[in-house]
N, C-alpha and C. Protein backbone atom coordinates (compact mmCIF):
# COMPACT_ATOMS: atom_id res chain seq x y z
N UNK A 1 0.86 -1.18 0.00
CA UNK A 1 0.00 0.00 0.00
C UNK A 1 0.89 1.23 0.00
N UNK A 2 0.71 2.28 -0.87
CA UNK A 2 1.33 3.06 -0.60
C UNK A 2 0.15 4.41 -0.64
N UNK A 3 1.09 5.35 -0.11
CA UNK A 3 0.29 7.06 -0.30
C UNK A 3 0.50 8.06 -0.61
N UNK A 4 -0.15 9.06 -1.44
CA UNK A 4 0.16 9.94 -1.87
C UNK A 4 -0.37 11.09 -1.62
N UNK A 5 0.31 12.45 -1.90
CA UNK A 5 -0.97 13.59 -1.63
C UNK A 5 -0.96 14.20 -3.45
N UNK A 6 -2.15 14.42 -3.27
CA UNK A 6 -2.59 14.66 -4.99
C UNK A 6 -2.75 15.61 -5.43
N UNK A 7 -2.16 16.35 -6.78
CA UNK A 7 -2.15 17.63 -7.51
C UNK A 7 -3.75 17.43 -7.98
N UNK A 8 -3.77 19.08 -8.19
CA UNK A 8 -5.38 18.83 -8.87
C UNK A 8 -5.84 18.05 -10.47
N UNK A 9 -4.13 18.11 -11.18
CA UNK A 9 -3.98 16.96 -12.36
C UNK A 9 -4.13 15.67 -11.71
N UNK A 10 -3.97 15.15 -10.93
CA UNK A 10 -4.34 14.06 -10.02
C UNK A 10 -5.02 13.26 -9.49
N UNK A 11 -5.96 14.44 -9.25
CA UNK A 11 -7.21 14.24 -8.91
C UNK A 11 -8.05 13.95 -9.86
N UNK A 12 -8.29 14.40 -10.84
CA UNK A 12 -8.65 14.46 -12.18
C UNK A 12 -8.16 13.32 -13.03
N UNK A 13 -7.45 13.08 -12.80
CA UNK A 13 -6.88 11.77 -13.61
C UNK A 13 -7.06 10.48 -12.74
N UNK A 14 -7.65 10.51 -11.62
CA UNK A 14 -8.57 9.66 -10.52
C UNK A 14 -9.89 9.63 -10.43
N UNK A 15 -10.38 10.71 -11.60
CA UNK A 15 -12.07 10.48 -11.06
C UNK A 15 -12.22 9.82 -11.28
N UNK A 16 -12.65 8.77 -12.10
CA UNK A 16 -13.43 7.79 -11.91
C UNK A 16 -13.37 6.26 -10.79
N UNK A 17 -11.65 6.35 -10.31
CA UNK A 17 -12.11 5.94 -8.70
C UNK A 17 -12.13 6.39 -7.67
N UNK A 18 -11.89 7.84 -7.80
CA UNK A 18 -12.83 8.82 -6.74
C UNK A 18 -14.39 8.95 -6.47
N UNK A 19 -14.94 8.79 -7.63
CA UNK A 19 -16.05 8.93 -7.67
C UNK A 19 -17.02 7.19 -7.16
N UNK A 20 -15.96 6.15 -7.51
CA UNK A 20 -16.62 4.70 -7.54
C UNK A 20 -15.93 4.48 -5.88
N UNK A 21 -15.20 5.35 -5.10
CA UNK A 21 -15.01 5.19 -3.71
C UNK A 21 -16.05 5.47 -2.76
N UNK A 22 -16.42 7.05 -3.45
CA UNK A 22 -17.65 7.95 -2.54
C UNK A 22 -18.90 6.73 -2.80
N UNK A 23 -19.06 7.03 -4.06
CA UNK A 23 -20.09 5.78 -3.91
C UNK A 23 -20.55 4.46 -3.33
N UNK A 24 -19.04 3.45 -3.46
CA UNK A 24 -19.17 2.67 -2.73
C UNK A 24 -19.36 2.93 -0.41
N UNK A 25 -18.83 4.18 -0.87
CA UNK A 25 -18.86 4.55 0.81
C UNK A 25 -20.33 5.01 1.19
N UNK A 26 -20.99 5.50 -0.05
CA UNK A 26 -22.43 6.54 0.70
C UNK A 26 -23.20 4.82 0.49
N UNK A 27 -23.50 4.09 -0.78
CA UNK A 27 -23.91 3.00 -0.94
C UNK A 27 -24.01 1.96 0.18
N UNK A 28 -23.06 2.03 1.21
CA UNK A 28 -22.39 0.95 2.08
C UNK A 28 -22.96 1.55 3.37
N UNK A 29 -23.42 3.10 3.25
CA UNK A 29 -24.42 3.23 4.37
C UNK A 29 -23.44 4.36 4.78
N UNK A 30 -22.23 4.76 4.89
CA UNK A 30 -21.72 6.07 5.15
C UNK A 30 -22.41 7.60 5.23
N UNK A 31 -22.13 8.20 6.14
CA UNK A 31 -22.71 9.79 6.12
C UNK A 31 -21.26 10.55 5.85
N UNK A 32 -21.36 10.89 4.88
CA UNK A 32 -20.54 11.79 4.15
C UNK A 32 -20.86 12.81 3.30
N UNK A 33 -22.39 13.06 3.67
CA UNK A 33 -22.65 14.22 3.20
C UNK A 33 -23.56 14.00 1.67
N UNK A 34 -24.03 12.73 1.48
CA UNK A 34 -24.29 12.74 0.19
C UNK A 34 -25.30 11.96 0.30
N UNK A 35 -26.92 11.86 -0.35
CA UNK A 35 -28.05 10.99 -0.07
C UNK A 35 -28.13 10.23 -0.95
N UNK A 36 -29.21 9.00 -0.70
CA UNK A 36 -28.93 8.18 -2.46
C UNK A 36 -31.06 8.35 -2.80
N UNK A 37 -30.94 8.28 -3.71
CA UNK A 37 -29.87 7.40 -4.57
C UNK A 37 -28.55 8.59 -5.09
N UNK A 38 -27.47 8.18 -5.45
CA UNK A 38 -26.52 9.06 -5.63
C UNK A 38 -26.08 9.17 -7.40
N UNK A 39 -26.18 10.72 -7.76
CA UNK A 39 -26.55 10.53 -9.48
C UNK A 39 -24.96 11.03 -9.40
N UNK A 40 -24.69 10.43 -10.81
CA UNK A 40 -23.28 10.60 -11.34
C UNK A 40 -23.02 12.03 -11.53
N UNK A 41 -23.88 12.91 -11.79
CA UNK A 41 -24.12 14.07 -11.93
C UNK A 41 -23.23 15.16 -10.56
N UNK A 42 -24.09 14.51 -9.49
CA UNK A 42 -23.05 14.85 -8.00
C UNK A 42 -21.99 14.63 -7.80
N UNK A 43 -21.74 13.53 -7.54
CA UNK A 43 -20.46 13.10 -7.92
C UNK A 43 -19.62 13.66 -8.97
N UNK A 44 -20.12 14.27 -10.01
CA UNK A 44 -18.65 14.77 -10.94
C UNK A 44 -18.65 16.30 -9.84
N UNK A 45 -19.57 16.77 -9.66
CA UNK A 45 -19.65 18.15 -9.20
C UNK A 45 -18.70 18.01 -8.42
N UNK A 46 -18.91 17.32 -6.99
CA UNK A 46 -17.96 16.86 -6.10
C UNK A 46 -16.27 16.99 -6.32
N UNK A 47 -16.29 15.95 -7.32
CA UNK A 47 -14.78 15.40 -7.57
C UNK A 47 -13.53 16.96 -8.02
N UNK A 48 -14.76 17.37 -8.95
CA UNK A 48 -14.40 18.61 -9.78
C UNK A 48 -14.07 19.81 -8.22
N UNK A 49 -15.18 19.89 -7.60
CA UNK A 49 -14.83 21.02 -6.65
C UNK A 49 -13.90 20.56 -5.46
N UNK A 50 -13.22 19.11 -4.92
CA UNK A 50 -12.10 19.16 -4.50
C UNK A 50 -10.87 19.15 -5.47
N UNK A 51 -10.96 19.12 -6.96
CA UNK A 51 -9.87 19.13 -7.86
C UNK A 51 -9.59 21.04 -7.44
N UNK A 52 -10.92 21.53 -7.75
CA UNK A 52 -10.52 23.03 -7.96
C UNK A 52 -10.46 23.60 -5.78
N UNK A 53 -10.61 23.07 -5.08
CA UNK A 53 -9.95 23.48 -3.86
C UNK A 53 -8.52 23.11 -3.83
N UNK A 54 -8.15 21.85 -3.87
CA UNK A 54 -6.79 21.20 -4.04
C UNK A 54 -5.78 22.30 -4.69
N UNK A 55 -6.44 23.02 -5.96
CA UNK A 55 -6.08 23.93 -7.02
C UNK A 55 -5.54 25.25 -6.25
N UNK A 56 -6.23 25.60 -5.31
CA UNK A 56 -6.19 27.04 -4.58
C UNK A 56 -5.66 26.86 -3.28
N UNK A 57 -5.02 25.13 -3.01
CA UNK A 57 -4.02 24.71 -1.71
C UNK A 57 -5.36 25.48 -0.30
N UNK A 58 -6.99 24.92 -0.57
CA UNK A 58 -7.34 24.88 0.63
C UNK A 58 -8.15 23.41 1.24
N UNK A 59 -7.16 22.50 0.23
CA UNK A 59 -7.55 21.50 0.72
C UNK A 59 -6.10 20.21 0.22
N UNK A 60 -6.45 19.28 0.93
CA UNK A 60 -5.10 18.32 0.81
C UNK A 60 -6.10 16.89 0.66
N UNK A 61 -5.79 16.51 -0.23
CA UNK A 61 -5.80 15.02 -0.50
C UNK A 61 -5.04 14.09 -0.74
N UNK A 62 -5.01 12.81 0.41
CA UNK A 62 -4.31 11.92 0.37
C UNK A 62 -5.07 10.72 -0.22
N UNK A 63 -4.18 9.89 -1.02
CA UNK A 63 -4.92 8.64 -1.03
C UNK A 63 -4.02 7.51 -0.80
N UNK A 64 -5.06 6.17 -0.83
CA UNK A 64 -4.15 5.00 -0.35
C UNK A 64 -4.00 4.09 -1.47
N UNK A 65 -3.01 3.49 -2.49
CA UNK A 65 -3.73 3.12 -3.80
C UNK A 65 -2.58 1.50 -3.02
N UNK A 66 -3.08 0.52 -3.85
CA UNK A 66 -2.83 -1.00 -4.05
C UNK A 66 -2.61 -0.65 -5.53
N UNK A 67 -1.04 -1.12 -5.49
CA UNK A 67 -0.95 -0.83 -7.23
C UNK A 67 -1.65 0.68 -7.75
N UNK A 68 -1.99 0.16 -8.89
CA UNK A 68 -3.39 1.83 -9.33
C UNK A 68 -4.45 1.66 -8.76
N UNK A 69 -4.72 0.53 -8.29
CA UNK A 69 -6.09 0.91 -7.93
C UNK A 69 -6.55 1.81 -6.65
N UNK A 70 -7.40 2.50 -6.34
CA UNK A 70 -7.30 3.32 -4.72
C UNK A 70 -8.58 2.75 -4.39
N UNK A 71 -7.47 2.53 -2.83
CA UNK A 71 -9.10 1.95 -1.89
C UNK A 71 -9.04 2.45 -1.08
N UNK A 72 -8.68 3.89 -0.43
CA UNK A 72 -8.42 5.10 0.39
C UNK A 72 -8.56 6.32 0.36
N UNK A 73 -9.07 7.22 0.92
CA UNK A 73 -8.72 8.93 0.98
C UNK A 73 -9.23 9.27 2.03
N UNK A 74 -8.34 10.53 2.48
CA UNK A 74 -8.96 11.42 3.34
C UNK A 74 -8.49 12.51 2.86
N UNK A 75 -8.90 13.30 3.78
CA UNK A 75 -8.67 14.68 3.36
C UNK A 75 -8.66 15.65 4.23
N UNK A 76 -7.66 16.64 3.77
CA UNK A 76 -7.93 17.68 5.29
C UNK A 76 -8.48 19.17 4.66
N UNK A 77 -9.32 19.57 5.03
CA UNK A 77 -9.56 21.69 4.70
C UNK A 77 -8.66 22.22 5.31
N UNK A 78 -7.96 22.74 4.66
CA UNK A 78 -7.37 24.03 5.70
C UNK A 78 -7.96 25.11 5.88
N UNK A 79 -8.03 25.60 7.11
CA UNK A 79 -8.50 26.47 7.17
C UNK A 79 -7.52 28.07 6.78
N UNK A 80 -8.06 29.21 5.72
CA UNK A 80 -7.59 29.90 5.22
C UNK A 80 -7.63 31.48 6.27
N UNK A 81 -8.26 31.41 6.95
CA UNK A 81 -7.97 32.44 8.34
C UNK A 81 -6.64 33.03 8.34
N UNK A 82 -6.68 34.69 9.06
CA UNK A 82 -5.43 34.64 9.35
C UNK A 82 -5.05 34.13 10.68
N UNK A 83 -6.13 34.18 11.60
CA UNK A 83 -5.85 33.53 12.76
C UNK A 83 -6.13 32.34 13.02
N UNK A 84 -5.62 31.25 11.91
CA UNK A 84 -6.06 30.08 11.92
C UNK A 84 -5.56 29.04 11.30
N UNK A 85 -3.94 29.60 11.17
CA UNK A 85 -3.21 28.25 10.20
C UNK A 85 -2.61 27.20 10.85
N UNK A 86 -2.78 26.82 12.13
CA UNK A 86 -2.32 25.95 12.50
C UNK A 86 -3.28 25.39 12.61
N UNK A 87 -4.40 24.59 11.79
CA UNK A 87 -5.84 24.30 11.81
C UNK A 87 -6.52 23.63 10.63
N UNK A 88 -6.66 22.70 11.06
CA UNK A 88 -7.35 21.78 9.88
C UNK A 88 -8.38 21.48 9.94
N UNK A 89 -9.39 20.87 9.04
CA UNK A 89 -10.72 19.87 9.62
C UNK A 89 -10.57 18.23 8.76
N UNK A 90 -10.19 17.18 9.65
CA UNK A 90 -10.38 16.38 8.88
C UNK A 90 -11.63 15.85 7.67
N UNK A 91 -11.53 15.36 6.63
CA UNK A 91 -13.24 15.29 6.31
C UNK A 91 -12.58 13.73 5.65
N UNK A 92 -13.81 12.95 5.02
CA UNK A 92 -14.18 12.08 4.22
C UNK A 92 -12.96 11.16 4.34
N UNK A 93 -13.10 10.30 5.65
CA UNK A 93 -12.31 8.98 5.43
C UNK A 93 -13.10 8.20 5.08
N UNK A 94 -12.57 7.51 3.64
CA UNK A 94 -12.97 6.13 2.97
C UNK A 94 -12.05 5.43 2.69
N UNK A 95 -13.01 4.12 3.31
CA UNK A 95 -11.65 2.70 2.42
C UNK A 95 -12.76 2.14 2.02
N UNK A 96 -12.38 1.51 0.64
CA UNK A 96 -12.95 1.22 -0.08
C UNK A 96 -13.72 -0.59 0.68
N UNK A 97 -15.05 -0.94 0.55
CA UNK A 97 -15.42 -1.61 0.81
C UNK A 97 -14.50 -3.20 1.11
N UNK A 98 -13.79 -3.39 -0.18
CA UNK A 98 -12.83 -4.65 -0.45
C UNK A 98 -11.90 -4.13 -0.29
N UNK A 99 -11.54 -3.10 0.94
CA UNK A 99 -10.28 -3.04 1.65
C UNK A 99 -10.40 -2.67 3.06
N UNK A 100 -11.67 -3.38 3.77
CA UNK A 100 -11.71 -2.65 5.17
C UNK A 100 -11.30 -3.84 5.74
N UNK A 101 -11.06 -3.77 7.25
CA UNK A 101 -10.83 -4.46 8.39
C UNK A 101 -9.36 -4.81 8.24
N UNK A 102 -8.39 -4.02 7.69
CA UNK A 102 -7.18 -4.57 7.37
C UNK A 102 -6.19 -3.32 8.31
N UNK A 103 -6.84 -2.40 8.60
CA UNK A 103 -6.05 -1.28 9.02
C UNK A 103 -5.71 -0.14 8.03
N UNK A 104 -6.08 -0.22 6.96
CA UNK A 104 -6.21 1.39 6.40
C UNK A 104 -6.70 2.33 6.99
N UNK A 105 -8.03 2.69 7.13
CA UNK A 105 -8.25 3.90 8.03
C UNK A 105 -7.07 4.48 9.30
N UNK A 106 -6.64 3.41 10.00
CA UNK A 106 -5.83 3.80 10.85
C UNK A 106 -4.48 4.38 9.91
N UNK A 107 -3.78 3.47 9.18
CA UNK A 107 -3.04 3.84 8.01
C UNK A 107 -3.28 5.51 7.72
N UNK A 108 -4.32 5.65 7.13
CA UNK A 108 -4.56 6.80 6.70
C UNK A 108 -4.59 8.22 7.41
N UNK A 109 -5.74 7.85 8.50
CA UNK A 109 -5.19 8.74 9.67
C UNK A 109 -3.89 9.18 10.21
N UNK A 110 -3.34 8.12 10.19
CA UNK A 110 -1.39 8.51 10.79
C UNK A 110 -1.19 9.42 9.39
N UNK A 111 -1.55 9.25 8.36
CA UNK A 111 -0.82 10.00 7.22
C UNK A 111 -1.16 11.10 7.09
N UNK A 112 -2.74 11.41 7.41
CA UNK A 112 -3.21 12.69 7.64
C UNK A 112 -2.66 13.85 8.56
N UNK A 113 -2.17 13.19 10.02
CA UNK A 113 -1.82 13.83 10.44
C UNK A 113 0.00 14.32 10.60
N UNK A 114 0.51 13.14 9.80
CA UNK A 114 1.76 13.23 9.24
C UNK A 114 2.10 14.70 8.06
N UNK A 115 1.08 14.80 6.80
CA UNK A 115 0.67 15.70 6.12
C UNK A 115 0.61 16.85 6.76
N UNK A 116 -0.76 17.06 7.77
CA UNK A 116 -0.97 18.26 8.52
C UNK A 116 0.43 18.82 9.44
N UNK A 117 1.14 18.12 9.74
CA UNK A 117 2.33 19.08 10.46
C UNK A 117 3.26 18.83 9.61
N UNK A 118 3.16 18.32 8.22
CA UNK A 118 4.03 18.88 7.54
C UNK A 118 3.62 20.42 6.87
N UNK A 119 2.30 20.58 6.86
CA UNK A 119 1.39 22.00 6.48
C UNK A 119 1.49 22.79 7.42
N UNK A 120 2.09 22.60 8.68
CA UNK A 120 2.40 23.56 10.12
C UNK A 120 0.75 23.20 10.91
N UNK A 121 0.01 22.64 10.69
CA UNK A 121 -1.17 22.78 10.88
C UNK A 121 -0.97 21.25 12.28
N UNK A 122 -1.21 22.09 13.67
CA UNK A 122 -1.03 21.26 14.76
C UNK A 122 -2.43 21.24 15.64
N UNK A 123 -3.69 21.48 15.03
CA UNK A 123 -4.84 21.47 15.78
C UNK A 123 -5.85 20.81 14.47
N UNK A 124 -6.55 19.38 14.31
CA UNK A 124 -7.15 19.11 13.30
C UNK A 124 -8.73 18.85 14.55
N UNK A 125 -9.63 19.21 13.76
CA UNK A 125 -10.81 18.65 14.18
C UNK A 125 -11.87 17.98 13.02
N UNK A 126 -12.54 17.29 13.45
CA UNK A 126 -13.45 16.38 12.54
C UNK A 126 -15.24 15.82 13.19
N UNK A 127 -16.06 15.73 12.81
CA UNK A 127 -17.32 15.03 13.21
C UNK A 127 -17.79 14.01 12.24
N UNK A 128 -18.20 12.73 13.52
CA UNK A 128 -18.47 12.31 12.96
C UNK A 128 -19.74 11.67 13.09
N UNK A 129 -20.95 10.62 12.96
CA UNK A 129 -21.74 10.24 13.39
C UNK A 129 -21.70 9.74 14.92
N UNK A 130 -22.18 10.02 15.97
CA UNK A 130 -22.41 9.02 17.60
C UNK A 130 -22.28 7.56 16.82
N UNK A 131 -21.70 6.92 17.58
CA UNK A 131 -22.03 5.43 18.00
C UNK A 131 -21.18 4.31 16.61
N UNK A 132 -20.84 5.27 15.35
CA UNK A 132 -20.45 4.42 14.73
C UNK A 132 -19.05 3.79 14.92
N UNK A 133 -18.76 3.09 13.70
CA UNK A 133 -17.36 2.48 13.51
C UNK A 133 -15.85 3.80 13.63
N UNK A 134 -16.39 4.50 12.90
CA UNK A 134 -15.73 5.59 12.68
C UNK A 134 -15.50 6.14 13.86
N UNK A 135 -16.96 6.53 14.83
CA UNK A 135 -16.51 7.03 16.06
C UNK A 135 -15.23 6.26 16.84
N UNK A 136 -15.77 4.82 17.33
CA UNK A 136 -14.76 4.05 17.81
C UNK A 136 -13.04 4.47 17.66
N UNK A 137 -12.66 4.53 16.09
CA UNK A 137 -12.11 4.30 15.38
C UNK A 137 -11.36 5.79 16.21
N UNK A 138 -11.91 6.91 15.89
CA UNK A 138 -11.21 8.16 16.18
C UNK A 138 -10.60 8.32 17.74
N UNK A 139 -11.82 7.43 18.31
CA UNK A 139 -11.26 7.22 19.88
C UNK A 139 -10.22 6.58 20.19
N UNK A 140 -10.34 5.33 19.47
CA UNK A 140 -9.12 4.81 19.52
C UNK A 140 -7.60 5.39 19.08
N UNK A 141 -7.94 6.16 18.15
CA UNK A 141 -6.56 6.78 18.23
C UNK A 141 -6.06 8.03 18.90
N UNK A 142 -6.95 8.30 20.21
CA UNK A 142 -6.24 9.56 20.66
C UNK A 142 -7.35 10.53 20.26
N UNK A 143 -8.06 10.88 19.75
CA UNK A 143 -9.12 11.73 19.48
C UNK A 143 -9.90 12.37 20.55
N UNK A 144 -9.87 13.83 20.89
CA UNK A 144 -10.74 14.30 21.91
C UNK A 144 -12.22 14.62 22.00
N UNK A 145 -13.39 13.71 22.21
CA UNK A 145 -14.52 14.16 22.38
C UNK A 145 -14.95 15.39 22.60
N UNK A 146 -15.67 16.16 21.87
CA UNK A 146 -16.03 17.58 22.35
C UNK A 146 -17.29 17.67 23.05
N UNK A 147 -18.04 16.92 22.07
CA UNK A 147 -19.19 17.36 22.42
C UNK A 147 -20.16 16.07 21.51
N UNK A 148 -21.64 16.16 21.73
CA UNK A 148 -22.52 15.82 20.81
C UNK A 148 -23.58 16.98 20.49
N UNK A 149 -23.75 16.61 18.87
CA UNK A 149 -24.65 17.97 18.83
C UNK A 149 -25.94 16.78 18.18
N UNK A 150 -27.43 16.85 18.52
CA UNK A 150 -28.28 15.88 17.82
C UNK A 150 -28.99 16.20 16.49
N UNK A 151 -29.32 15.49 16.07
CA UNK A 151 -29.95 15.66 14.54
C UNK A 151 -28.99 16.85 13.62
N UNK A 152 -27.64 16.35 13.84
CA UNK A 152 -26.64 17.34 13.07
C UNK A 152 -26.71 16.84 11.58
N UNK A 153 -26.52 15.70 10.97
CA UNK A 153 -25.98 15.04 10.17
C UNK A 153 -27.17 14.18 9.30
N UNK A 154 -27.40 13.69 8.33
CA UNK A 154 -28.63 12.56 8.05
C UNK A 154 -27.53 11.36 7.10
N UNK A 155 -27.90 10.28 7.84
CA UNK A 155 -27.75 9.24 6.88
C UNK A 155 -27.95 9.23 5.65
N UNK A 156 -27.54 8.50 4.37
CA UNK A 156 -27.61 8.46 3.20
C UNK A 156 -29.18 8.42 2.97
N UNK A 157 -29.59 7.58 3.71
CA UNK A 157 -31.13 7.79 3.44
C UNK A 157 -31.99 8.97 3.75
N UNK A 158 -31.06 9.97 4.26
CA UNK A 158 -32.27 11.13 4.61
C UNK A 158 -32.77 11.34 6.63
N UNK A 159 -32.72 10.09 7.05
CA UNK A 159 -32.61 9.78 8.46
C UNK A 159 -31.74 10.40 9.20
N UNK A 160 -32.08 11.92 10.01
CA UNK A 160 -30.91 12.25 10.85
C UNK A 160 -30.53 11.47 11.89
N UNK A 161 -29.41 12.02 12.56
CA UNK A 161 -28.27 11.43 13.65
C UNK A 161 -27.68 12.24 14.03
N UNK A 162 -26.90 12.10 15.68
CA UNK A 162 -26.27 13.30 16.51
C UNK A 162 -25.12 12.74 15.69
N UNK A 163 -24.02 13.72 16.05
CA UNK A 163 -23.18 13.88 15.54
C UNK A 163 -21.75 14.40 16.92
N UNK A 164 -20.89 13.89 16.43
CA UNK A 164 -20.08 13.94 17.72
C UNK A 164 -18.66 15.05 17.23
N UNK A 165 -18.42 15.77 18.13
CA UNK A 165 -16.67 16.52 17.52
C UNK A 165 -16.04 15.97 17.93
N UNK A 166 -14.42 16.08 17.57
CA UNK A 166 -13.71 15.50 18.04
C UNK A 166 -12.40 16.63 17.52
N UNK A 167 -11.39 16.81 18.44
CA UNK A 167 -10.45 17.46 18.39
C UNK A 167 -8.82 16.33 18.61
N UNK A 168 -8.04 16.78 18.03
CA UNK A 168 -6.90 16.34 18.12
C UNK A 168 -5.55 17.14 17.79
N UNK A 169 -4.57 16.90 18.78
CA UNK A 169 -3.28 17.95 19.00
C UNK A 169 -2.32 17.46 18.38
N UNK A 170 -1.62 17.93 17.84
CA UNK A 170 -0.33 17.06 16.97
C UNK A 170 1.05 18.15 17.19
N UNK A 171 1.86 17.40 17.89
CA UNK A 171 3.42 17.88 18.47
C UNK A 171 4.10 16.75 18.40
C-alpha cells in the first residue's frame, strides 16, 4: 500500500475511482454528506470542486492506492484564516469496501496527520456520526470528544443522527 498527496492533475486523472469510492462509501451506508440514490451528476460536481480546492491549496488530499487501484482517501480543509493556520478539519475517510478491516483507516489517519504538520497545521478537528465504527475508530486513536450535537448530520437515506466533535493535538 502506498500514499500519496494529490495535484489537482491528479485528482482528475482519478475520477473515476474517486467517484466509484464515494459511492461505494455513501452506498455501504456512510454519512458523508451525500443521499442516495446518488446521481453521477453529484459526484462529478464533487470530484471537480475538491480538484478546484486542491487547485487554490485549501484542501489536501491523500490517497491509499494498491498498485493503481485506490481503496483510500482522506482529506484535510485548511482552514484559510489569518488567525487560523495551525488548523485543519479532517473530512471524508474512505476505504474502499474490499479493503476494510485490514487497518487502512488507521493507516490513513497517521498520514493525515503526518501531512498536517508537515502543512504547520497542529490542531485538526473532525465530526463524525455518535455510535459508529468511525466514532470508535477516532477514539481509539487519541481523538478528543467535544461534544454531541443531535440531529446534526442525516444518513444516506435522509434519516438524521447526533453527531459527535472531536479534536486532536499534533506535536
Amino acid at each position: 500500500m502506498t500514499f500519496a498527496v494529490l495535484s489537482p492533475d491528479e485528482v482528475e486523472e482519478l475520477r473515476p475511482q474517486l467517484r466509484e469510492l464515494v459511492r461505494d462509501s455513501v452506498e455501504d451506508g456512510a454519512s458523508i454528506g451525500f443521499v442516495l440514490p446518488l446521481a453521477d451528476e453529484v459526484l462529478d460536481a464533487y470530484v471537480s470542486q475538491v480538484r478546484d480546492e486542491v487547485g487554490r491549496e485549501a484542501r489536501i488530499v491523500i490517497v491509499a492506492r494498491d498498485g493503481d487501484r485506490v481503496d483510500g482517501v482522506v482529506q484535510l480543509a485548511l482552514v484559510a484564516w489569518p488567525n487560523a493556520p495551525h488548523r485543519a478539519e479532517l473530512q471524508k475517510l474512505l476505504v474502499h469496501t474490499r479493503a476494510r478491516r485490514r487497518g487502512l483507516a488507521t493507516r490513513l489517519m497517521a498520514e493525515a496527520e503526518r501531512v498536517a504538520l508537515e502543512h504547520g497545521r497542529t490542531l485538526l478537528v473532525l465530526d463524525t456520526i455518535t455510535g459508529t465504527d468511525a466514532y470508535g475508530l477516532y477514539r481509539n486513536l487519541g481523538w478528543t470528544e467535544v461534544g454531541e450535537i443531535p440531529e446534526y448530520a442525516g444518513w444516506p437515506s435522509g434519516e438524521l443522527a447526533p453527531t459527535t466533535i472531536f479534536f486532536k493535538r499534533l506535536r
